[in-house]
Protein backbone atom coordinates (compact mmCIF):
# COMPACT_ATOMS: atom_id res chain seq x y z
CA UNK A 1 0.00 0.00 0.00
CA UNK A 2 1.22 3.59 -1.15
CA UNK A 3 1.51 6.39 1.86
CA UNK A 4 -1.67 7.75 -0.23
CA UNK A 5 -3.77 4.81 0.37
CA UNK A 6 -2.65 4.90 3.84
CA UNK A 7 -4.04 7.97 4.42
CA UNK A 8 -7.51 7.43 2.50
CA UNK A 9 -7.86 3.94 5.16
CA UNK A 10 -6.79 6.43 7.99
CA UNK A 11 -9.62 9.29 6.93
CA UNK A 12 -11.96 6.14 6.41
CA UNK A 13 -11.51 4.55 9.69
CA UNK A 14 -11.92 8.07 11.74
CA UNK A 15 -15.02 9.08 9.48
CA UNK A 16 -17.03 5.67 10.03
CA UNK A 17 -15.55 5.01 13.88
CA UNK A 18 -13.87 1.78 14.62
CA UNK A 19 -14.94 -0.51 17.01
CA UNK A 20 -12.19 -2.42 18.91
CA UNK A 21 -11.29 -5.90 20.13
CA UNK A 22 -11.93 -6.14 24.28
CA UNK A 23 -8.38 -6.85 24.37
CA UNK A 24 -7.52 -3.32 22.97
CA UNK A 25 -6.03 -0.84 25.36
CA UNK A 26 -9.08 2.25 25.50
CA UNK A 27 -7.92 5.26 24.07
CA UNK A 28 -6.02 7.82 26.23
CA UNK A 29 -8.62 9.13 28.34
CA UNK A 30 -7.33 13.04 27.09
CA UNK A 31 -7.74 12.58 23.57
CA UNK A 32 -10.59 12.65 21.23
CA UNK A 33 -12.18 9.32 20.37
CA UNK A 34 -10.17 7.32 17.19
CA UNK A 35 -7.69 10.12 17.38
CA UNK A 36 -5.02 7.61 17.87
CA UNK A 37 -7.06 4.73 18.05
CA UNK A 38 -7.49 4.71 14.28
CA UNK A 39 -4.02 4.96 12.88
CA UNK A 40 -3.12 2.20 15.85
CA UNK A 41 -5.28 0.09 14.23
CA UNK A 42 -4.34 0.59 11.11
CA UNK A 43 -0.75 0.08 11.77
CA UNK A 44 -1.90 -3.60 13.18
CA UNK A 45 0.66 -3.17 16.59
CA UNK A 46 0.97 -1.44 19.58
CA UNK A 47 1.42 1.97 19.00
CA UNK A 48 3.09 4.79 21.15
CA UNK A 49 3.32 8.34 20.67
CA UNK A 50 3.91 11.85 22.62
CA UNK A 51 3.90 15.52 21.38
CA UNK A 52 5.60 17.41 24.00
CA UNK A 53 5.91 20.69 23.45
CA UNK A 54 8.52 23.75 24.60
CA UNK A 55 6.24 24.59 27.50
CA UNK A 56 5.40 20.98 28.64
CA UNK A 57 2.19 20.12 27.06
CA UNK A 58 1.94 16.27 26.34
CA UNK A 59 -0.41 14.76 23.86
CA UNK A 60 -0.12 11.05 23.35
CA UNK A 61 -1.16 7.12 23.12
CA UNK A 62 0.35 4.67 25.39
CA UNK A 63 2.09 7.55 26.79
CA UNK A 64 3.14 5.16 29.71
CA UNK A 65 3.53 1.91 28.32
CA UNK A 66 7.07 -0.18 27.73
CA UNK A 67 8.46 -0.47 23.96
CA UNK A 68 11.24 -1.90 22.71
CA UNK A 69 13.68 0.86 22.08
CA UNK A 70 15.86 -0.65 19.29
CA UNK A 71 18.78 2.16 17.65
CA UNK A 72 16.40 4.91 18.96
CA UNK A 73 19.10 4.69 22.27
CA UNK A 74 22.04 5.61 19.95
CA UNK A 75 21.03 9.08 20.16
CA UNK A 76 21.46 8.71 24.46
CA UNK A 77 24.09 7.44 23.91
CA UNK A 78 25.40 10.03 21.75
CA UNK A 79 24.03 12.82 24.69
CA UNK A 80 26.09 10.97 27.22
CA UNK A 81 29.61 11.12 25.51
CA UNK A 82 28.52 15.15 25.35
CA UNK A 83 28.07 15.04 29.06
CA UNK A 84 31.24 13.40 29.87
CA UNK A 85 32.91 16.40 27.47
CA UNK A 86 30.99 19.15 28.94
CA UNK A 87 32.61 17.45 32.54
CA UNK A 88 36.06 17.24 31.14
CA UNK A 89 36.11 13.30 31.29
CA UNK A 90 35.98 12.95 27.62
CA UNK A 91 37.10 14.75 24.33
CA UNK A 92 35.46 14.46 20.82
CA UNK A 93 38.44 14.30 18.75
CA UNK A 94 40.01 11.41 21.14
CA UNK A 95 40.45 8.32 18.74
CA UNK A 96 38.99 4.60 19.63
CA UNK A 97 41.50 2.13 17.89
CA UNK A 98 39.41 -1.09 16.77
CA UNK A 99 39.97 -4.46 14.43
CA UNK A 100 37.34 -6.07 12.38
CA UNK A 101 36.12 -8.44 15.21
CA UNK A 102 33.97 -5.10 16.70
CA UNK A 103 32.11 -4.95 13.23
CA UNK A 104 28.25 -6.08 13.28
CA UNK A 105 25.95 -6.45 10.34
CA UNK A 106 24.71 -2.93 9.43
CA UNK A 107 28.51 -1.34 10.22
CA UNK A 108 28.60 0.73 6.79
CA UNK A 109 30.84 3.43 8.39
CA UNK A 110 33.34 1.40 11.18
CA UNK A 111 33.84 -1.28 8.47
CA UNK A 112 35.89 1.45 6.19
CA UNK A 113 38.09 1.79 8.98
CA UNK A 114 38.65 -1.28 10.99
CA UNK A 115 42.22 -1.64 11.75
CA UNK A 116 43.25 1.29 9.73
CA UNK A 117 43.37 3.37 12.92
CA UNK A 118 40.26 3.98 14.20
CA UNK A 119 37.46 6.37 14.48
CA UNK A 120 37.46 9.58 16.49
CA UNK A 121 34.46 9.51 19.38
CA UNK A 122 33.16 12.28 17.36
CA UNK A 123 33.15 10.44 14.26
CA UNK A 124 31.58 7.52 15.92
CA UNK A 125 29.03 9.57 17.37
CA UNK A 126 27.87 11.01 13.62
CA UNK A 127 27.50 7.49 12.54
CA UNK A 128 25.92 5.89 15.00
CA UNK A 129 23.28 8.62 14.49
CA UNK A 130 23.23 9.36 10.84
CA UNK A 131 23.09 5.89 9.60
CA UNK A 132 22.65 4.27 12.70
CA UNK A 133 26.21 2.22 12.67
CA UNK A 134 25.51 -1.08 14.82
CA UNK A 135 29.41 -1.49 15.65
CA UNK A 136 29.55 2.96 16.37
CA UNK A 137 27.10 1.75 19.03
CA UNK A 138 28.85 -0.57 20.82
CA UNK A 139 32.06 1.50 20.68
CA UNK A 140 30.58 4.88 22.19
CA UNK A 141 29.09 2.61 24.63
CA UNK A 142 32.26 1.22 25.87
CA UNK A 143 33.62 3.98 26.74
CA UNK A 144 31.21 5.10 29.44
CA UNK A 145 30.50 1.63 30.99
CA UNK A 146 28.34 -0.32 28.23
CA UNK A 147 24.59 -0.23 28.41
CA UNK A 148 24.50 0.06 32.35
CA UNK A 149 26.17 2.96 32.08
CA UNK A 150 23.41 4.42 29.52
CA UNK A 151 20.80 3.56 31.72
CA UNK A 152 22.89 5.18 35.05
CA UNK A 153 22.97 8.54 32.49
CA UNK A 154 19.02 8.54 31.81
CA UNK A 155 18.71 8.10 35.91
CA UNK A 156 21.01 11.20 36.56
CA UNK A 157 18.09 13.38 34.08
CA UNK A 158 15.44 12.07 36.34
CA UNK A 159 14.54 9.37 34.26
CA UNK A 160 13.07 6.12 35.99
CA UNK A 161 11.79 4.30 33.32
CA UNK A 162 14.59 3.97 30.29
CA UNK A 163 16.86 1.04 30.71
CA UNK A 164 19.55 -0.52 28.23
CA UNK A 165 20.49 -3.76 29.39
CA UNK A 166 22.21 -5.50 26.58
CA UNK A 167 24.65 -4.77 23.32
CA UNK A 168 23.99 -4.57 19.74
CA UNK A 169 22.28 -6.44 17.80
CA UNK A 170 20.85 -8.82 20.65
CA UNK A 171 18.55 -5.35 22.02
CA UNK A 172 17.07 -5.67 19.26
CA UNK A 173 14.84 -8.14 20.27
CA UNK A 174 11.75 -6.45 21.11
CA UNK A 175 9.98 -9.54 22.86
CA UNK A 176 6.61 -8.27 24.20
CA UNK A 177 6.57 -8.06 28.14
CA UNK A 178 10.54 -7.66 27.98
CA UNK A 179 11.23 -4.30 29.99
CA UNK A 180 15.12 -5.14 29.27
CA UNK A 181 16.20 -2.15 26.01
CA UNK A 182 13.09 -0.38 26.90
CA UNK A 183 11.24 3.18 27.44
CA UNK A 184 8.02 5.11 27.10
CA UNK A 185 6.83 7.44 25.39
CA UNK A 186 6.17 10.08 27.95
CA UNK A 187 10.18 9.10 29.15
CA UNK A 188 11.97 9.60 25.66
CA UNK A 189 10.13 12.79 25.11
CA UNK A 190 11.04 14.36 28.65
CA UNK A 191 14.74 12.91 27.29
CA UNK A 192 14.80 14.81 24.18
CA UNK A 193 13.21 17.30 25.31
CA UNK A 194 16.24 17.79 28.64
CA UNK A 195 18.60 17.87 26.39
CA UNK A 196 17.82 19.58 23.28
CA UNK A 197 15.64 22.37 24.59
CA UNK A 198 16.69 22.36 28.77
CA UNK A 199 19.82 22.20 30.27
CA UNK A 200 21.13 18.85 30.14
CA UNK A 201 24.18 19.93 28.14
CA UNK A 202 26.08 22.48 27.46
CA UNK A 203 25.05 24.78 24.20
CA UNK A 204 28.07 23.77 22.67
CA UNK A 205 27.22 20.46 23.23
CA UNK A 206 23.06 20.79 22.62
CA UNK A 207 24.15 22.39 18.91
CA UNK A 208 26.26 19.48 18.35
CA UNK A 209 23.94 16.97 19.29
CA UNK A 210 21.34 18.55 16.96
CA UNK A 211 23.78 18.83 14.17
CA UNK A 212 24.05 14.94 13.88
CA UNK A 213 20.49 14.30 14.50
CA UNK A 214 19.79 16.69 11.80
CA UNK A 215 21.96 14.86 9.50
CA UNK A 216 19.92 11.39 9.53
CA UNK A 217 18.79 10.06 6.72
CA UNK A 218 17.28 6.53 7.96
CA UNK A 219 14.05 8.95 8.91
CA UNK A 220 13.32 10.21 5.32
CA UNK A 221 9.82 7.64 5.16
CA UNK A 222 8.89 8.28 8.71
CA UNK A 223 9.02 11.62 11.02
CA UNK A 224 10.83 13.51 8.35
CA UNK A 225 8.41 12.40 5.68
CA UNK A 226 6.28 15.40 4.93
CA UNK A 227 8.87 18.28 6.58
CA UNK A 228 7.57 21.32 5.29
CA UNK A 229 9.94 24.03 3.79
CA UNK A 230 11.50 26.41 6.35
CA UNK A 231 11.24 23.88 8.99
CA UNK A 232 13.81 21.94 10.57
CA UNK A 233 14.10 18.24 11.97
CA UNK A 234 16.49 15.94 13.99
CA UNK A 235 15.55 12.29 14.92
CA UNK A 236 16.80 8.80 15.04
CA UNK A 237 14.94 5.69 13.86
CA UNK A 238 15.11 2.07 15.28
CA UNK A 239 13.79 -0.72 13.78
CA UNK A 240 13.65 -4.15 14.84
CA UNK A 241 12.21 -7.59 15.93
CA UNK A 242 8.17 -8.14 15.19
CA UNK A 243 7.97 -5.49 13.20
CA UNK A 244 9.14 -3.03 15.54
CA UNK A 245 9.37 0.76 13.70
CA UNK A 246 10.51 3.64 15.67
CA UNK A 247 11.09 7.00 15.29
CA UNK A 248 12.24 9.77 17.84
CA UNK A 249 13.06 13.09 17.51
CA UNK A 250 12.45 17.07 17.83
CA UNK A 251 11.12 20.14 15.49
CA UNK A 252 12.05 23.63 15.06
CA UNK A 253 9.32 25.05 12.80
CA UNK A 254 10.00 28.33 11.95
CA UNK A 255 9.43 30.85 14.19
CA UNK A 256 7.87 28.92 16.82
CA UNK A 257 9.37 26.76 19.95
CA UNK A 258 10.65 23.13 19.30
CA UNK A 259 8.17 20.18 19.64
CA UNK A 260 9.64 16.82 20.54
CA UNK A 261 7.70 13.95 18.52
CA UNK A 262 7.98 10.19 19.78
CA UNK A 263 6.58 7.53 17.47
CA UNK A 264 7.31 3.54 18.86
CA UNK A 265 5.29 1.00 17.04
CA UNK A 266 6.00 -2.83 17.40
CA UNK A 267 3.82 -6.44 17.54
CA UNK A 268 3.04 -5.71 14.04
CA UNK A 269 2.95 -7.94 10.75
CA UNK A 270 2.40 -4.92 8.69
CA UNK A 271 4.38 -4.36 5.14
CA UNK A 272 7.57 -1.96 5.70
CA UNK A 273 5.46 0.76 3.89
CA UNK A 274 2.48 0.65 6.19
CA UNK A 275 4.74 0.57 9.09
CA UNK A 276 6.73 3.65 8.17
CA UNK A 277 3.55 5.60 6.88
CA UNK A 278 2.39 5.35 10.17
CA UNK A 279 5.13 6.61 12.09
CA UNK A 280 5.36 9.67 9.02
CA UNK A 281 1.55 10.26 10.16
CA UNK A 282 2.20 10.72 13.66
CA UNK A 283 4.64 13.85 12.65
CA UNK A 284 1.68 14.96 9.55
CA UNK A 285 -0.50 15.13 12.23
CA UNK A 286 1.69 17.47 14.56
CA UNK A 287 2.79 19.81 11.61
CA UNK A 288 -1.25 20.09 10.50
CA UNK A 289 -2.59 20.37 14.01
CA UNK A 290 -0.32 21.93 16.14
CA UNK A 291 -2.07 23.32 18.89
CA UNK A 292 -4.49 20.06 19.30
CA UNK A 293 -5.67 19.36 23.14
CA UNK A 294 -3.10 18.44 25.37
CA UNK A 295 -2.60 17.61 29.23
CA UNK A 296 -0.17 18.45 31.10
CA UNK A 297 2.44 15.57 32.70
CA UNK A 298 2.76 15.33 36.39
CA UNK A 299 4.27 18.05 38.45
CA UNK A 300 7.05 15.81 39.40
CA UNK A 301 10.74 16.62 38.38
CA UNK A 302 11.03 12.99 36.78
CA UNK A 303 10.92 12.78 32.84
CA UNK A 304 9.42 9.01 33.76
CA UNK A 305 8.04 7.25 35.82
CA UNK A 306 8.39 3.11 36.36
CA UNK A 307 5.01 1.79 35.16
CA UNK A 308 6.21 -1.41 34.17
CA UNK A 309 3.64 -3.36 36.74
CA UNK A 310 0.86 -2.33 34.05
CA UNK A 311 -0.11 -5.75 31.95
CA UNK A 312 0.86 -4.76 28.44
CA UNK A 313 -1.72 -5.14 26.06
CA UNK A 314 -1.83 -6.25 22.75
CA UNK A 315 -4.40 -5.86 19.60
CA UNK A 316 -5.77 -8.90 18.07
């Protein structure tokens, strides 16, 4: 199916209400009926989204439910070898010697240079990002104390709900009820959000960041699909086990404050297409409706919170 016939379903399903299978999660209890309902459906998984805008508005589906993260951490990880510069316990232009035997399928960058010298961390970092480098991954990640040390970052931003627990490619996984490699919606947001619009790193450090996630190109037939001209987009996608298609990132549209978009979709046999035009839909709808009701996340300093007692539920 074409990203046109996509949308003629979507406008289909919303015009004629759908009704659900008892095992369906209800919709968010903030949103309009089908608003997200619809395009979950469609997709045929669990989908989860937030909208989080500059001054804290959240808009979601799922907002608090687990989801396999897949390469959507490389961008973390990314934010953490900032940190560590912005501390003085790390420098960008330090070089990371490595031999073929720390290659991975899906190493298109790292596999020009193994044994030749290495890669700076900065170089490693623009990979891992742009064209989401499996072995980049697992080389940035050694140097701050592998995936434990990822998940110790996201705690020290208030986070209590991401976790990385294992290497590429075995995160990857995505097996439904895992919480190992997972997050929420409402926790990458408040993520993205720390440290591309707060505080969480220096400007130096924010610009850079944005700078690589700008330069991705594995987003082009999901959140950046329909980027209108004059604005400007950063993400990183993840893809993975049981269909699992993610996309996370952040917005400047022009002349207005940034909006952070989350899109995690997985337990779906969907084509690739269908897959991808739903995560591009979950930005279409965000550029086209901007200013759509939205609730406001807990008062709580916490980008997260640990909700991973709630039974996860899956469409049939």
């Amino acid at each position: 199916m074409n990203r046109r016939d996509f949308h003629l379903r979507l406008a289909a399903a919303l015009g004629a209400g759908i009704s659900f299978p008892a095992c369906a999660a209800p919709p968010t209890a903030a949103l309009p009926p089908n608003k997200w309902t619809a395009l979950e459906m469609l997709s045929g998984g669990r989908l989860g989204v937030a909208v989080l805008q500059a001054d804290g508005r959240i808009d979601g589906h799922r907002l608090d439910e687990r989801f396999p993260m897949c390469s959507t951490f490389k961008w973390l990880a990314a934010a953490c070898v900032l940190r560590r510069v912005d501390a003085g316990q790390e420098q960008l232009d330090r070089t990371i010697p490595f031999g073929a035997d720390a290659l991975l399928a899906h190493s298109p960058v790292t596999q020009e240079h193994a044994g030749n010298g290495g890669m700076t961390l900065a170089q490693l970092c623009a990979a891992t990002i742009a064209v989401s480098d499996n072995a980049a991954a697992n080389l940035i990640l050694s140097t701050f104390g592998g995936p434990a040390g990822l998940t110790t970052y996201a705690r020290s931003l208030g986070d209590t709900v991401t976790r990385l627990d294992r290497w590429e490619p075995d995160l990857n996984e995505a097996t439904p009820g895992d919480p190992r490699d997972t997050t929420s919606p409402r926790a990458m947001a408040g993520l993205l959000h720390a440290t591309l619009v707060g505080n969480a790193l220096s400007s130096a450090s924010r610009e850079q960041l944005g700078r690589w996630m700008e330069a991705t190109r594995t987003n082009e037939k999901r959140l950046r699909a329909d980027l209108p001209s004059g604005w400007r987009m950063g993400s990183k996608t993840g893809t993975g086990a049981r269909g699992t298609t993610n996309d996370v990132g952040i917005f400047w549209p022009p002349g207005r404050p940034p909006v952070v978009v989350v899109a995690y979709l997985t337990q779906t046999d969907a084509p690739e297409a269908d897959r991808n035009a739903a995560v591009a839909e979950v930005a279409r709808r965000m550029v086209h409706a901007p200013d759509v009701r939205a609730v406001r996340p807990p008062a709580a300093r916490r980008v997260g919170h640990d909700d991973s007692s709630r039974k996860v539920l899956v469409n049939t």
